[in-house]
PDB file of N, CA and C in Angstrom:
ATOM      1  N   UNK A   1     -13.973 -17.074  14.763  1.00  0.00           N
ATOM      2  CA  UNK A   1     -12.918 -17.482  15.675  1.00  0.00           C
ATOM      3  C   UNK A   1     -12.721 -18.979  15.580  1.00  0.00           C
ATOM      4  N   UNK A   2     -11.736 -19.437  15.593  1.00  0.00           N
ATOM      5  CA  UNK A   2     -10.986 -20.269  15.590  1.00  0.00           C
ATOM      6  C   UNK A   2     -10.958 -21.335  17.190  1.00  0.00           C
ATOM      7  N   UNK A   3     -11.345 -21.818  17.550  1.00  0.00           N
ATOM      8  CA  UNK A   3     -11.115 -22.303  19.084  1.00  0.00           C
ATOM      9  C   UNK A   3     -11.054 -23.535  19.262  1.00  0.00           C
ATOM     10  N   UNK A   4     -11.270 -24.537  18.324  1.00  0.00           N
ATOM     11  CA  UNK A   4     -10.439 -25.815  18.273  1.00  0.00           C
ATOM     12  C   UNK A   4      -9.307 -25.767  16.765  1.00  0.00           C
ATOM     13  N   UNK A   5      -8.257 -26.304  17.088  1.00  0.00           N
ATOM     14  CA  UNK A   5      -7.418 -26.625  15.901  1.00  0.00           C
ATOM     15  C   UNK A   5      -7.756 -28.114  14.937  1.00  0.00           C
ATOM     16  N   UNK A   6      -7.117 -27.617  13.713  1.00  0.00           N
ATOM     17  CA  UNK A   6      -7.337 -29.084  12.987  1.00  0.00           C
ATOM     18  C   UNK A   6      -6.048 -29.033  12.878  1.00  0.00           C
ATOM     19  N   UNK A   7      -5.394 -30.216  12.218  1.00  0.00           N
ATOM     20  CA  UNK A   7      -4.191 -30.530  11.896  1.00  0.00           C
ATOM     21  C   UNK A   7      -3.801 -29.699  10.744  1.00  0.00           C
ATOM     22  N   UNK A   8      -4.598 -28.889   9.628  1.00  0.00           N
ATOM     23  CA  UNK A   8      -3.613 -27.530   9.033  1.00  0.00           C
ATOM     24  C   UNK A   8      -3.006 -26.909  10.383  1.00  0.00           C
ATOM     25  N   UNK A   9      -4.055 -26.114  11.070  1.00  0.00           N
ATOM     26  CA  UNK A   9      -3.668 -25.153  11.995  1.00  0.00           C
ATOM     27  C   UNK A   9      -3.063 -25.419  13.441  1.00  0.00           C
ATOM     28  N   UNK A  10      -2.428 -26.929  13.737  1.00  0.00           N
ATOM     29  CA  UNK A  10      -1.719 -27.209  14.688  1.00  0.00           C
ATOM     30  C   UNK A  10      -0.491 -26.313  14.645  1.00  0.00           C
ATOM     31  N   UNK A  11       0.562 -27.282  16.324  1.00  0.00           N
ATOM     32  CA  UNK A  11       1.352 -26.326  16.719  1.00  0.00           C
ATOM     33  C   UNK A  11       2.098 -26.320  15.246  1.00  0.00           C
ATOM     34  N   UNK A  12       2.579 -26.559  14.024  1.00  0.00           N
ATOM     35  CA  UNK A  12       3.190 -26.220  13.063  1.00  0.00           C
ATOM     36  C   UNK A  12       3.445 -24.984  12.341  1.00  0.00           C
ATOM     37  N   UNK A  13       2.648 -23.920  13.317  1.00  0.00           N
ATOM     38  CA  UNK A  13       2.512 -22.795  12.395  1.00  0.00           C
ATOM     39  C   UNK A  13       3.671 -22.278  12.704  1.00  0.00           C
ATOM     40  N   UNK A  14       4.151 -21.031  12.217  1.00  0.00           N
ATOM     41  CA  UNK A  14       4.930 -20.074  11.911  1.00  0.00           C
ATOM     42  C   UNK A  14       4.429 -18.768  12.722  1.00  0.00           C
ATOM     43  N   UNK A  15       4.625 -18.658  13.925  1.00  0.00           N
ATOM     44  CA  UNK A  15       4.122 -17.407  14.156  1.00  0.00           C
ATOM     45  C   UNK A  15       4.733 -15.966  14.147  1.00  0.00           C
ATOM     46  N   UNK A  16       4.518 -14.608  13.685  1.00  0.00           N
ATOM     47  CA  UNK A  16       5.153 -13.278  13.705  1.00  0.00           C
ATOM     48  C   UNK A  16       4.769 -12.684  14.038  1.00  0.00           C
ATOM     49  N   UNK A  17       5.372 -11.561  14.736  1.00  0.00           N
ATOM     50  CA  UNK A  17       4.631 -10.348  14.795  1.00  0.00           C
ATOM     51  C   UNK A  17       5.261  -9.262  13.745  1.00  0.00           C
ATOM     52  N   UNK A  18       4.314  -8.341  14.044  1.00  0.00           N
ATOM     53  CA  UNK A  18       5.113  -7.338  13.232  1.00  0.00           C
ATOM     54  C   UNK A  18       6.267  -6.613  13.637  1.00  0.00           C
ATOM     55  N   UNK A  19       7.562  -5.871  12.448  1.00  0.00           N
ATOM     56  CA  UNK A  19       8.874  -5.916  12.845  1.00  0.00           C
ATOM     57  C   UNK A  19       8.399  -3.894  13.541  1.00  0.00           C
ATOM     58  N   UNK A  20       6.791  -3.584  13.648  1.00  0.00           N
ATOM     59  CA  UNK A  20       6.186  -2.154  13.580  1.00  0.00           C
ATOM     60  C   UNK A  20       6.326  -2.557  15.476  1.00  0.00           C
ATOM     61  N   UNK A  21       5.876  -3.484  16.112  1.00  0.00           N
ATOM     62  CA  UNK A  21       5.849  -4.221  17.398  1.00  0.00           C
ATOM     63  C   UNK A  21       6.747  -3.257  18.323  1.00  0.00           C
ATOM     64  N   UNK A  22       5.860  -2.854  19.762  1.00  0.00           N
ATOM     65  CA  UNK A  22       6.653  -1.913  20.407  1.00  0.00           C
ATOM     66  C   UNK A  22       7.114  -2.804  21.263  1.00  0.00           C
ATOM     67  N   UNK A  23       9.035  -3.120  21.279  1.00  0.00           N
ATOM     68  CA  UNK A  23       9.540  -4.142  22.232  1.00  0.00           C
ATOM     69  C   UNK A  23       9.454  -3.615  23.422  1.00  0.00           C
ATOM     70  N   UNK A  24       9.116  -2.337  24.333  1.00  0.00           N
ATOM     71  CA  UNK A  24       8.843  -1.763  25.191  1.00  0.00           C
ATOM     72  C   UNK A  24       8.000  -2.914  26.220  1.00  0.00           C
ATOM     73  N   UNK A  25       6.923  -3.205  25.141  1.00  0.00           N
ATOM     74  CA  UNK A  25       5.753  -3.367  25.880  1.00  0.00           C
ATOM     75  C   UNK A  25       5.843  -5.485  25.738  1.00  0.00           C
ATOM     76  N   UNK A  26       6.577  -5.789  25.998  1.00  0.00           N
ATOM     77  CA  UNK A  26       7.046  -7.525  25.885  1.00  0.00           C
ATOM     78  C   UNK A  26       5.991  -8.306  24.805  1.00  0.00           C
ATOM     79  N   UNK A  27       4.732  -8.805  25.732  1.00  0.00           N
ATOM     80  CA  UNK A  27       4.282  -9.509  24.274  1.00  0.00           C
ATOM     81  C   UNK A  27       2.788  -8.702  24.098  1.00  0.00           C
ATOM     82  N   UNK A  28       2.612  -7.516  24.393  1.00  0.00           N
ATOM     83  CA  UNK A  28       1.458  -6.466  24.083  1.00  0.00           C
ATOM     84  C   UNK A  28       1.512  -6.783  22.984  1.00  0.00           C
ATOM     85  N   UNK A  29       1.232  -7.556  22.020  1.00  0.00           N
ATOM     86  CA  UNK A  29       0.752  -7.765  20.367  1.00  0.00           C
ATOM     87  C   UNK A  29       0.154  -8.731  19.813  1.00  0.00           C
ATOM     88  N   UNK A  30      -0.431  -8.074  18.708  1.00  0.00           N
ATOM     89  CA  UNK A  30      -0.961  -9.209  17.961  1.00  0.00           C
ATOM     90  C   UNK A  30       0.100 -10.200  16.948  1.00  0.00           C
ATOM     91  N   UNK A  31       0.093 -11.930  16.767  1.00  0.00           N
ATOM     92  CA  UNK A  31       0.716 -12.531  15.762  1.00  0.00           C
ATOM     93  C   UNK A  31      -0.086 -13.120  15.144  1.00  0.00           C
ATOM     94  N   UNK A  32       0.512 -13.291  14.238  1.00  0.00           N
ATOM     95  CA  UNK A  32      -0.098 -13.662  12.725  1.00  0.00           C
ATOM     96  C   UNK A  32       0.792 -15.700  12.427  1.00  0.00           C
ATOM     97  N   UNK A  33      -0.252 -16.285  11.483  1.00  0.00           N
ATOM     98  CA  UNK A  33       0.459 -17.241  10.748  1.00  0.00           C
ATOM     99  C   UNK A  33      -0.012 -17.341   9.758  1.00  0.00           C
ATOM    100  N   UNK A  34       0.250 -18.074   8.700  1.00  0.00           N
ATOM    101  CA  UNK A  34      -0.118 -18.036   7.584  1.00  0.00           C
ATOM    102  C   UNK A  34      -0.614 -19.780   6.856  1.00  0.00           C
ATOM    103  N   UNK A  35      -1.580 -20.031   6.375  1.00  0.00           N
ATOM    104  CA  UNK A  35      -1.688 -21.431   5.963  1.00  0.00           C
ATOM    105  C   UNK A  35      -2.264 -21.367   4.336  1.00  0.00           C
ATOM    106  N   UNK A  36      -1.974 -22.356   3.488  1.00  0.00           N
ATOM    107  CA  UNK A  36      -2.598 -22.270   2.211  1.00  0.00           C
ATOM    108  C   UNK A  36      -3.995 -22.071   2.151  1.00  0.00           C
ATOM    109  N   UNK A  37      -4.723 -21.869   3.234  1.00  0.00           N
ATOM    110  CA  UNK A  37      -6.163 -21.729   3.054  1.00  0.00           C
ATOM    111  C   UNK A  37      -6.694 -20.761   4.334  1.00  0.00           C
ATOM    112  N   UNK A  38      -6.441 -20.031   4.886  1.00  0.00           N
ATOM    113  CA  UNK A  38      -6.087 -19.416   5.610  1.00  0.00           C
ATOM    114  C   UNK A  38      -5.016 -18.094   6.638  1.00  0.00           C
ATOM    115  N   UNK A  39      -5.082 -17.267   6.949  1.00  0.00           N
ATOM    116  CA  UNK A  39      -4.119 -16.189   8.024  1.00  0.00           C
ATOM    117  C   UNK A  39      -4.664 -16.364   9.350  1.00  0.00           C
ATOM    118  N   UNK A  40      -3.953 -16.535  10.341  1.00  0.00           N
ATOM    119  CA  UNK A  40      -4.510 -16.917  11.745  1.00  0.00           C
ATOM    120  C   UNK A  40      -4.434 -15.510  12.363  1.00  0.00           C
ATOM    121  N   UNK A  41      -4.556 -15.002  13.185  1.00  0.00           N
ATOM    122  CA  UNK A  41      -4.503 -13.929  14.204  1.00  0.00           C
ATOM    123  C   UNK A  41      -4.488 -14.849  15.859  1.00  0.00           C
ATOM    124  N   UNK A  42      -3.211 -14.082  16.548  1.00  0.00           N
ATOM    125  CA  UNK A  42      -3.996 -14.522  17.950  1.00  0.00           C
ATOM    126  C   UNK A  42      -3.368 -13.397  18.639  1.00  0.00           C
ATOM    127  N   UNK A  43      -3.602 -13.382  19.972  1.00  0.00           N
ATOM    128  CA  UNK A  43      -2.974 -12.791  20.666  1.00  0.00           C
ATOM    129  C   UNK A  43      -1.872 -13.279  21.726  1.00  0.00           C
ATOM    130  N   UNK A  44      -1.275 -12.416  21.544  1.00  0.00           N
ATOM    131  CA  UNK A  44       0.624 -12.809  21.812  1.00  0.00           C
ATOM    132  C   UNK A  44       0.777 -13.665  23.422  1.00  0.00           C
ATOM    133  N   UNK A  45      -0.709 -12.772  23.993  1.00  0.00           N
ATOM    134  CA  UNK A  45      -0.378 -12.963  25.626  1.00  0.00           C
ATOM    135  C   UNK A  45      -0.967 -14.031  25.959  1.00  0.00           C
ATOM    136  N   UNK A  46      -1.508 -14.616  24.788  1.00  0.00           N
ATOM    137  CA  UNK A  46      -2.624 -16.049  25.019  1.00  0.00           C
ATOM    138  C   UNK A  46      -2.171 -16.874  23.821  1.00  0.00           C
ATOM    139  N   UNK A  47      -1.389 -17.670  23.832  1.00  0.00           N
ATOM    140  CA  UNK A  47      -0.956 -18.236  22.932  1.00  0.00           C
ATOM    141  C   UNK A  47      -1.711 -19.509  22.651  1.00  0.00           C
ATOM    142  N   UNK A  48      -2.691 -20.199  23.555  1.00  0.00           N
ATOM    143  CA  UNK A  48      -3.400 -20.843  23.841  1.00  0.00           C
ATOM    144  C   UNK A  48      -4.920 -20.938  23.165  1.00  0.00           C
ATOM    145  N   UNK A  49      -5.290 -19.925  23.400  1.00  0.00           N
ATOM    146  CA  UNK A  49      -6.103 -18.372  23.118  1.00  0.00           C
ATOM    147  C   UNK A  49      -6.825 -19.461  21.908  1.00  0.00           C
ATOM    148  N   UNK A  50      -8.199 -18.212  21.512  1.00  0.00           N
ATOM    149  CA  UNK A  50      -8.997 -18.196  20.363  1.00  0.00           C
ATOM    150  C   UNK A  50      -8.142 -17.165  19.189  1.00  0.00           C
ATOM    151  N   UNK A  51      -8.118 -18.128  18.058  1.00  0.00           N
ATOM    152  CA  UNK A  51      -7.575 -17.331  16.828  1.00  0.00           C
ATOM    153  C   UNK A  51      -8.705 -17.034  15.846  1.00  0.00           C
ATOM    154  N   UNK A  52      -8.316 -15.465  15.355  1.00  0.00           N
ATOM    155  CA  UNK A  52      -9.497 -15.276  14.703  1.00  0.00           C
ATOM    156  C   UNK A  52      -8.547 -15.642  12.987  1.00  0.00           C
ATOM    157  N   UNK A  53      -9.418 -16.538  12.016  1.00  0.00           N
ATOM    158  CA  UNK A  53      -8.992 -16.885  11.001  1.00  0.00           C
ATOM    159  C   UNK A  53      -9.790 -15.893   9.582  1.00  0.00           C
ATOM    160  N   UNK A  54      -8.751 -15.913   8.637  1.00  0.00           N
ATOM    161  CA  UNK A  54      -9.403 -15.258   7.632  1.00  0.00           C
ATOM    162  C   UNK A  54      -9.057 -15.382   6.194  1.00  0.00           C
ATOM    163  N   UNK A  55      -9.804 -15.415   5.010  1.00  0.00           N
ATOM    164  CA  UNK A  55      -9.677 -16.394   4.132  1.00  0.00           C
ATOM    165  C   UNK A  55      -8.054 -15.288   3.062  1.00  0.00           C
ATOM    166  N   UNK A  56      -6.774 -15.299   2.765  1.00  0.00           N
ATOM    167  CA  UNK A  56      -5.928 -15.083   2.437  1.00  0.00           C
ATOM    168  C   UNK A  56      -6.178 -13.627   1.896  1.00  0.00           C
ATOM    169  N   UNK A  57      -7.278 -13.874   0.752  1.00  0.00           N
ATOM    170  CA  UNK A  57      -8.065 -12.338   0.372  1.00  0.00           C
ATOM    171  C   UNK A  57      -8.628 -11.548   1.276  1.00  0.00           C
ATOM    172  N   UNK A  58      -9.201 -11.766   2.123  1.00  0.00           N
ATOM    173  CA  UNK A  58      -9.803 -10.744   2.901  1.00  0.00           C
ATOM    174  C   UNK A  58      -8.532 -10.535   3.892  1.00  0.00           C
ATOM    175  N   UNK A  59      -7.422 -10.931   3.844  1.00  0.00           N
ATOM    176  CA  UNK A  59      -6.140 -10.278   4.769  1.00  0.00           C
ATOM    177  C   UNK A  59      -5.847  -9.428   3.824  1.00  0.00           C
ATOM    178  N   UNK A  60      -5.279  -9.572   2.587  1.00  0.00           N
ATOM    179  CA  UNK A  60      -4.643  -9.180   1.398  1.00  0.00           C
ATOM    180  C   UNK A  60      -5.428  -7.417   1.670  1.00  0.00           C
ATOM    181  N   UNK A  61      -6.892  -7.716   1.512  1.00  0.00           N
ATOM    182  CA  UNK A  61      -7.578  -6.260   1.552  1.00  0.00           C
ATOM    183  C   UNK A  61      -7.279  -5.657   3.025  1.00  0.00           C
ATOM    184  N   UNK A  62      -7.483  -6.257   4.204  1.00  0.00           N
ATOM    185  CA  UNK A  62      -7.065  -5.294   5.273  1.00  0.00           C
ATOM    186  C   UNK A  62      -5.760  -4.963   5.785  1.00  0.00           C
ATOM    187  N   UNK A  63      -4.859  -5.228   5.215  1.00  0.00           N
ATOM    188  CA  UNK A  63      -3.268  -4.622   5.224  1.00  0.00           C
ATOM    189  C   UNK A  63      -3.260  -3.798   4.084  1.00  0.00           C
ATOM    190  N   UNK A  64      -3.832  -3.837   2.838  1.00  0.00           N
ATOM    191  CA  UNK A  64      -3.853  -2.890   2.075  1.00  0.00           C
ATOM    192  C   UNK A  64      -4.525  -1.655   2.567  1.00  0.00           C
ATOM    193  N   UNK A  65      -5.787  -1.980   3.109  1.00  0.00           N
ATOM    194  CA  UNK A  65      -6.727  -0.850   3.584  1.00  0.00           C
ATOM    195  C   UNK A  65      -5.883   0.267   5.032  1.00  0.00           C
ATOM    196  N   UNK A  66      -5.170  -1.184   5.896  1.00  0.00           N
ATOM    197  CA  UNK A  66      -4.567  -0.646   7.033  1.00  0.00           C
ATOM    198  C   UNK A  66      -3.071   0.219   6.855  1.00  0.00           C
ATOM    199  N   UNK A  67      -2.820  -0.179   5.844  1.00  0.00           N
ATOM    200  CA  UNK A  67      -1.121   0.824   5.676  1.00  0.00           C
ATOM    201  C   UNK A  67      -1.359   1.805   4.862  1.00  0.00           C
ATOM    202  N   UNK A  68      -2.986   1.956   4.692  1.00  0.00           N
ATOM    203  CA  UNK A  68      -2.856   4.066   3.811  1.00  0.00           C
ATOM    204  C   UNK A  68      -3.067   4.690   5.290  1.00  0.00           C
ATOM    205  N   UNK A  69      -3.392   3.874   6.189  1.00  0.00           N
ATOM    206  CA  UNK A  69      -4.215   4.489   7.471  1.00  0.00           C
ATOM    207  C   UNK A  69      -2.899   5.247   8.074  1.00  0.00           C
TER     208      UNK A  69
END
């Protein structure tokens, strides 16, 4: 987890959710950003929040692993 920022991962990021996101439920989701050395995760309702970070490859494998699911 992520719980202080450095200046890669300041407010500059890019944040998304997914376009899969139930608008039902307002910000019930997880977003994502993306950095050359790094994918952030946080949660939508804590924008503030602890981000869990992960090195580009090990995202690459769990969206591969997560969309046969």
């Amino acid at each position: 987890m992520i719980r202080k920022t450095n200046a890669e991962h300041g407010s500059g990021l890019k944040w998304f959710k997914s376009s899969y996101s139930d608008s039902s439920s307002g910000n019930d989701c997880v977003e994502v950003a993306a950095t050359a050395t790094a994918v952030l995760v946080r949660d939508s309702k804590d924008l503030q929040g602890p981000r869990l970070g992960l090195a580009p490859t090990a995202w690459a494998s769990f969206v591969a692993y997560a969309s046969e699911r």
